[in-house]
C-alpha atoms as a PDB file:
ATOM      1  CA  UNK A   1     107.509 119.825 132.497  1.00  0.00           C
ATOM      2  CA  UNK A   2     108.764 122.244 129.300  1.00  0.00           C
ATOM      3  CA  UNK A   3     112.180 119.917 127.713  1.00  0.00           C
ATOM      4  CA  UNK A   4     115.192 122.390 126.723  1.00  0.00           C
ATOM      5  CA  UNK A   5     116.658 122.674 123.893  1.00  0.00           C
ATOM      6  CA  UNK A   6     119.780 120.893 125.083  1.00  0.00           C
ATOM      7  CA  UNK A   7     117.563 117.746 125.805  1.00  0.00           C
ATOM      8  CA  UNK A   8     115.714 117.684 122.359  1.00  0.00           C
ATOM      9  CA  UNK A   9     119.316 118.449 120.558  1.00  0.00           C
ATOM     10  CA  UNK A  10     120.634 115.150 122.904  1.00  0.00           C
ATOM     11  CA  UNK A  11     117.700 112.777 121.679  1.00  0.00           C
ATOM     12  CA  UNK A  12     117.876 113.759 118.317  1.00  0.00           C
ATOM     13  CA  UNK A  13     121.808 113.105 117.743  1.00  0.00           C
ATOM     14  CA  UNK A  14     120.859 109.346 119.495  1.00  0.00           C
ATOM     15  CA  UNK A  15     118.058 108.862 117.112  1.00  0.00           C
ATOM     16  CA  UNK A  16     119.874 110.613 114.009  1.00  0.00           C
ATOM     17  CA  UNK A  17     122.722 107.633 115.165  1.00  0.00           C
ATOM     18  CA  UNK A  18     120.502 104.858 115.007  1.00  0.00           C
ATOM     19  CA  UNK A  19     118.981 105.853 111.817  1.00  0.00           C
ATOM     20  CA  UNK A  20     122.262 105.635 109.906  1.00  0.00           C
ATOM     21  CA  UNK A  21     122.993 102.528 112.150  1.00  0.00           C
ATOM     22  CA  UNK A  22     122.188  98.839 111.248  1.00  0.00           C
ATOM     23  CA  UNK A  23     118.839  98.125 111.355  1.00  0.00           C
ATOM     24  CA  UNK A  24     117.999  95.042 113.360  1.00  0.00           C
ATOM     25  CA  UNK A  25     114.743  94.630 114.783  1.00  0.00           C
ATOM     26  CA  UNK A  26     115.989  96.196 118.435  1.00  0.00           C
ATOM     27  CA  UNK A  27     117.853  99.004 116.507  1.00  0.00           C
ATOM     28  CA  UNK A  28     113.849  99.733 114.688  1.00  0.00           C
ATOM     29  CA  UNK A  29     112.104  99.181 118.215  1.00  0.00           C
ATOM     30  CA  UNK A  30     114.742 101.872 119.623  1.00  0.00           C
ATOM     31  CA  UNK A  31     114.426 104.452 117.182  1.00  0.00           C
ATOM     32  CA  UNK A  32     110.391 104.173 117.222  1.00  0.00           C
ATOM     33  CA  UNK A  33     110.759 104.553 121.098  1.00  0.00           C
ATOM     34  CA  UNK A  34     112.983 107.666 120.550  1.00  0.00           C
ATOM     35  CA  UNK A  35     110.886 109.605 117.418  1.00  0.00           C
ATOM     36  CA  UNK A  36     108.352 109.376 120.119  1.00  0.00           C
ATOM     37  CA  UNK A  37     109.949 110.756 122.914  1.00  0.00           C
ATOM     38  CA  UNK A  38     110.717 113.472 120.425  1.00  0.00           C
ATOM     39  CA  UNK A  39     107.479 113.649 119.205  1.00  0.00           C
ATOM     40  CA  UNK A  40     106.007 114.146 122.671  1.00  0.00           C
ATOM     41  CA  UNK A  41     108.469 116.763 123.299  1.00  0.00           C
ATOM     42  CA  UNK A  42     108.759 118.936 120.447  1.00  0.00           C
ATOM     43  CA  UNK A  43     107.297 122.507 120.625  1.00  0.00           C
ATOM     44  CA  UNK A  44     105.247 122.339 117.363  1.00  0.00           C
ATOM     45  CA  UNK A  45     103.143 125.860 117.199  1.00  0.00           C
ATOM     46  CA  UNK A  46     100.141 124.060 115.832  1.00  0.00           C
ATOM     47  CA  UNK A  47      98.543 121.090 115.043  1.00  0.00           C
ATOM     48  CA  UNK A  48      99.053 121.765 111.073  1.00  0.00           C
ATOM     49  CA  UNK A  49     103.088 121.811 111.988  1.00  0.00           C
ATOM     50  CA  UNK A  50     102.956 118.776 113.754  1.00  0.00           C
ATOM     51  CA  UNK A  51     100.291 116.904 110.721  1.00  0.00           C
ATOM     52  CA  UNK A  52     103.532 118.443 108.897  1.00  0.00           C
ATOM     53  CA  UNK A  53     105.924 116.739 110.705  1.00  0.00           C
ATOM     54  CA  UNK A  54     104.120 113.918 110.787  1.00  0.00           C
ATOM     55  CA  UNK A  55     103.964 113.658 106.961  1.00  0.00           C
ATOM     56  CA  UNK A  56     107.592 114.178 106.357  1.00  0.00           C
ATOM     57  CA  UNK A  57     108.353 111.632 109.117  1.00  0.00           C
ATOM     58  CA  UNK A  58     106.408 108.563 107.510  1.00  0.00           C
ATOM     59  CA  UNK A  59     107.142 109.690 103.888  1.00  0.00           C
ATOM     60  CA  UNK A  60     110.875 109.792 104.715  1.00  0.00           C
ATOM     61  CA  UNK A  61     111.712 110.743 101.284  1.00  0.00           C
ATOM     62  CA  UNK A  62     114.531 113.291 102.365  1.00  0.00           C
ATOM     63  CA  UNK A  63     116.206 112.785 105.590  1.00  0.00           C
ATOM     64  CA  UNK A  64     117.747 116.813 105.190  1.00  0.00           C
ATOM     65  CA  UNK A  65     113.859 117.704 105.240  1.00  0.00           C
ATOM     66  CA  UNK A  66     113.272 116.037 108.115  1.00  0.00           C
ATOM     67  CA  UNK A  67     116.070 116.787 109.846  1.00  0.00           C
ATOM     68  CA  UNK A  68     115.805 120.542 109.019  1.00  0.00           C
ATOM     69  CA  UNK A  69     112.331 120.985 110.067  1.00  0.00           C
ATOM     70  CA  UNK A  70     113.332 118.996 113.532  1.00  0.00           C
ATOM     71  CA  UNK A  71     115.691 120.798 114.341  1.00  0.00           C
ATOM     72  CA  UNK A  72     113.930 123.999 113.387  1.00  0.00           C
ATOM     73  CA  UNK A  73     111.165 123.334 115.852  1.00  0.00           C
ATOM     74  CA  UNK A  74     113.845 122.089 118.423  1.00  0.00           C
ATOM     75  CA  UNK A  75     115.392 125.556 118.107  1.00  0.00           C
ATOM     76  CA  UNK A  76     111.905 127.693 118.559  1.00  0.00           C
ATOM     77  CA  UNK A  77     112.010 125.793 122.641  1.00  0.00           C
END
């Protein structure tokens, strides 16, 4: 079952909360539960997007990066 837009926009705002949120151990638990809902769900085009994705996710140097390419890909569904 294909996720919409809508959905992917709706999970990211709840994880993009959390992230500038406190971060107590069920705040961390939460978030990894969410990035891989999102994960799961995101329309990547490739496998060299989503090692992409993947890189800028655990590097987390720039959150605009990351958020920019999410929401990129969330705007492709």
């Amino acid at each position: 079952m294909k996720t919409s837009c809508r959905e992917l926009k709706k999970l990211w705002k709840r994880y993009s909360k959390l992230v500038g949120s406190d971060q107590s151990e069920k705040v961390i638990d939460e978030e990894n539960e969410l990035i891989g809902e999102i994960e799961e769900k995101l329309p990547f085009k490739d496998e060299e997007e989503h090692q992409r994705w993947l890189d800028i996710l655990f590097t987390y140097k720039f959150w605009e990066d990351f958020e920019e390419m999410t929401l990129m890909i969330i705007e492709r569904r």
